[in-house]
C-alpha atoms as a PDB file:
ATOM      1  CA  UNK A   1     -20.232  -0.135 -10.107  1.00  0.00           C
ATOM      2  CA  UNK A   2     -21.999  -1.385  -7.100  1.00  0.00           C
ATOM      3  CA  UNK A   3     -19.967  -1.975  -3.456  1.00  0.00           C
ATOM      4  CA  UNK A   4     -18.597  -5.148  -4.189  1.00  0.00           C
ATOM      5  CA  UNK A   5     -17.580  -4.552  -7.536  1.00  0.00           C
ATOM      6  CA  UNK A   6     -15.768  -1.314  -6.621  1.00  0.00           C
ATOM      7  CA  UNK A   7     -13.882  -3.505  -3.273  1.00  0.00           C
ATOM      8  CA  UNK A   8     -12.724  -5.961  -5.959  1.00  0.00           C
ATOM      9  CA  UNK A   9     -11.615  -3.126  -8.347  1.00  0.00           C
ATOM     10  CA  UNK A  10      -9.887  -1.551  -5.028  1.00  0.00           C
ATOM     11  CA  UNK A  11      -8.255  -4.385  -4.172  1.00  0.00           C
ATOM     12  CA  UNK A  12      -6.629  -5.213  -7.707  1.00  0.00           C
ATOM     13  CA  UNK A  13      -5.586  -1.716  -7.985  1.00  0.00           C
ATOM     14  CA  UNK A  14      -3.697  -2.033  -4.153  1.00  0.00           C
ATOM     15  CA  UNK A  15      -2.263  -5.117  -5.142  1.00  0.00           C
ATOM     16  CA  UNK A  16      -0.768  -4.058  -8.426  1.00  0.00           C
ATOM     17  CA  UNK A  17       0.694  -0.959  -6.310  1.00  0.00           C
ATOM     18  CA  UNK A  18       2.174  -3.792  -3.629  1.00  0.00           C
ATOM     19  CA  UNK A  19       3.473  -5.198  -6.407  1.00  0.00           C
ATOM     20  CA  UNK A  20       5.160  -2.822  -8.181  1.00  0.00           C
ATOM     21  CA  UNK A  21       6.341  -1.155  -5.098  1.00  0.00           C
ATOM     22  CA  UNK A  22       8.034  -4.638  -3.401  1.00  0.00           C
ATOM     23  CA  UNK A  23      11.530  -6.442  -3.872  1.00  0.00           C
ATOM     24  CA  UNK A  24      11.524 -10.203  -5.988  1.00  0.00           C
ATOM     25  CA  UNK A  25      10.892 -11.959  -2.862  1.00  0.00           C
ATOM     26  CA  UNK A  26       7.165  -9.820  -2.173  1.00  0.00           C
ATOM     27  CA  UNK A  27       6.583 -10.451  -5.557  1.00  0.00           C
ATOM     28  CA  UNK A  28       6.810 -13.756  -6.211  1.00  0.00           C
ATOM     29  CA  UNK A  29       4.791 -13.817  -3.151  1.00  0.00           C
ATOM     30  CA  UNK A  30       2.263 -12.227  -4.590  1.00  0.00           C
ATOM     31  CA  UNK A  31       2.401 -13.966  -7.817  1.00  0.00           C
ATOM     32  CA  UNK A  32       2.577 -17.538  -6.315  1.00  0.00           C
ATOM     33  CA  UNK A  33       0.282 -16.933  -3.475  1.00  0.00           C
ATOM     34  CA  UNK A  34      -2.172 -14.927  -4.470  1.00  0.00           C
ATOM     35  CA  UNK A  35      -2.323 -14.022  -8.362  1.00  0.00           C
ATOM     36  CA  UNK A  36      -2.398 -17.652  -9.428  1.00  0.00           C
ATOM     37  CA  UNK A  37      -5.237 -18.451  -7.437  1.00  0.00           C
ATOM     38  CA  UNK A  38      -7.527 -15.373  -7.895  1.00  0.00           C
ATOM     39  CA  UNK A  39      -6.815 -16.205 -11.489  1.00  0.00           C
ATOM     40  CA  UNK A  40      -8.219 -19.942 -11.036  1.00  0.00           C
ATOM     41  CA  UNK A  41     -11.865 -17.894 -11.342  1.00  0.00           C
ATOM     42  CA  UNK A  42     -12.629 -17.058 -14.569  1.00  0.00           C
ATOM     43  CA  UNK A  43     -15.053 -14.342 -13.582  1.00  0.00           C
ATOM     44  CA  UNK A  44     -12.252 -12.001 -11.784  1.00  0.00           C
ATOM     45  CA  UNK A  45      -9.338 -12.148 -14.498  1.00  0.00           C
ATOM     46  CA  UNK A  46     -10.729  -9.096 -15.965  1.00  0.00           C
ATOM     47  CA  UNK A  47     -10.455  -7.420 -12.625  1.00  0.00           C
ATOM     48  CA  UNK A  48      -6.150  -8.135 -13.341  1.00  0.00           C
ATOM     49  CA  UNK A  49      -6.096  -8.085 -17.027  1.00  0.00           C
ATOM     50  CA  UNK A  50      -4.636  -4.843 -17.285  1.00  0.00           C
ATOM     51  CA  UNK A  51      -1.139  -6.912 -15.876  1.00  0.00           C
ATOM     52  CA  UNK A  52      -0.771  -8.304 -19.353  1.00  0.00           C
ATOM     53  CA  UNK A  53      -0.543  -4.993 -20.801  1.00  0.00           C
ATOM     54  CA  UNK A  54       2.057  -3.182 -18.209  1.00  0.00           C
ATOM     55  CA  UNK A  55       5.921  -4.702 -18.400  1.00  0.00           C
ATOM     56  CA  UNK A  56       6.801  -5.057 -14.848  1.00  0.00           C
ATOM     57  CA  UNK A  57       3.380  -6.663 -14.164  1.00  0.00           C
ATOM     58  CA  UNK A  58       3.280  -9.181 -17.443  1.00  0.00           C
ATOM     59  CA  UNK A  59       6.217 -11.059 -15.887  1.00  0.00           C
ATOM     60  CA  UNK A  60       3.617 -11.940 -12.733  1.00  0.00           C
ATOM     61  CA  UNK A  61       0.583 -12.216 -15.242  1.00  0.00           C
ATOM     62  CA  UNK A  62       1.699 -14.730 -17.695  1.00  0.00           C
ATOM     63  CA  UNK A  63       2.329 -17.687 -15.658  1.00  0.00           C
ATOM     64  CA  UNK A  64      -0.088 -16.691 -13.423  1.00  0.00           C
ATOM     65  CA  UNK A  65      -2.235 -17.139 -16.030  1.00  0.00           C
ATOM     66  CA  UNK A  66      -0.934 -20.301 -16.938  1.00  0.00           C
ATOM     67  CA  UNK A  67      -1.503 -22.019 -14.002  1.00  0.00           C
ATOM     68  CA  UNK A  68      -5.056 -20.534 -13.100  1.00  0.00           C
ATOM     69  CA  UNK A  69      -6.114 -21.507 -16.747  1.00  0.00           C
ATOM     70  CA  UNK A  70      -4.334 -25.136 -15.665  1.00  0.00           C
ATOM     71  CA  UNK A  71      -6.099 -25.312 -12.499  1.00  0.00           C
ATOM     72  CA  UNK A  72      -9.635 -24.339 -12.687  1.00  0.00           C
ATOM     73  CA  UNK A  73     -11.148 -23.058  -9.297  1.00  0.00           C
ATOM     74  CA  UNK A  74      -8.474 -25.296  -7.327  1.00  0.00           C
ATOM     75  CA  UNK A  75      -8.503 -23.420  -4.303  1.00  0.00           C
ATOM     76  CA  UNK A  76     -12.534 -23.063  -4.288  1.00  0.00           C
ATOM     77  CA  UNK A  77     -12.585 -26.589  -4.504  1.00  0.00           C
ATOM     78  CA  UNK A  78     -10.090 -26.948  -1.483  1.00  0.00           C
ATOM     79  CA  UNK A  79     -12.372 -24.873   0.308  1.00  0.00           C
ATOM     80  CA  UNK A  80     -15.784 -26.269  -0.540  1.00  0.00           C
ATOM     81  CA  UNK A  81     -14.485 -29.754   0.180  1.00  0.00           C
ATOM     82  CA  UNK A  82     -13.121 -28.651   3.337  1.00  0.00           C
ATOM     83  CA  UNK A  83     -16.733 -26.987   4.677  1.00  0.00           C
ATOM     84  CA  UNK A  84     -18.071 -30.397   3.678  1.00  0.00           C
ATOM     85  CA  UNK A  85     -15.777 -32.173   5.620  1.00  0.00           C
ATOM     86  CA  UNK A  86     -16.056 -29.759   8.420  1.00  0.00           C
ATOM     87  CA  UNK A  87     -20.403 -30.262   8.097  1.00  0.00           C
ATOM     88  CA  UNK A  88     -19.338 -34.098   8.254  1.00  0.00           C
ATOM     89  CA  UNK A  89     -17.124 -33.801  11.701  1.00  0.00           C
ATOM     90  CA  UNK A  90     -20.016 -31.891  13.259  1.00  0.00           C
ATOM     91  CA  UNK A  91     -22.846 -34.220  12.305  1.00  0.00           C
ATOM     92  CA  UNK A  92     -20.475 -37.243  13.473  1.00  0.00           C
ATOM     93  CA  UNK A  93     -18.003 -36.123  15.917  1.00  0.00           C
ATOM     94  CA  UNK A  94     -15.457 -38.660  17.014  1.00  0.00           C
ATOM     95  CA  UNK A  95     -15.484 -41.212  19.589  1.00  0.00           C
ATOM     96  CA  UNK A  96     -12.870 -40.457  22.679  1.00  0.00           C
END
């Protein structure tokens, strides 16, 4: 497991323990504004699969799923058009 790939494993691992460890209002937090869009990327649902397998973290995992598998890289897309845009502004800045 190289650096990266052990931060991301890290990181999954604190966030299931955040999750587990929070009231309904942290958690749906964490399911709505974070979960769902780290599951847009195909490439890091393995790093959560395990959710699907646990009780208390299915609940978070299954529509979480849903929408991820409904909305393809969204937020990548938000944020790539967003850098373009940005490029844009700099290249042309507006007229005061």
């Amino acid at each position: 497991m190289d650096g990266t790939e052990k931060s991301l494993h890290e990181v999954a691992v604190a966030v299931a323990k955040l999750y587990l460890d929070s009231n309904e209002d942290v958690r749906m937090a964490i399911e709505t504004g974070f979960l769902e869009h780290v599951l847009e990327q195909v490439r890091l649902r393995p790093l959560f699969a395990h959710w699907a397998d646990d009780e208390q973290l299915k609940v978070a995992w299954e529509p979480a799923l849903a929408w991820g598998k409904a909305h393809p890289n969204y937020m990548k897309g938000i944020r790539e058009d967003l850098r373009t845009l940005t490029s844009k502004q700099r290249q042309n800045p507006p007229e005061n």
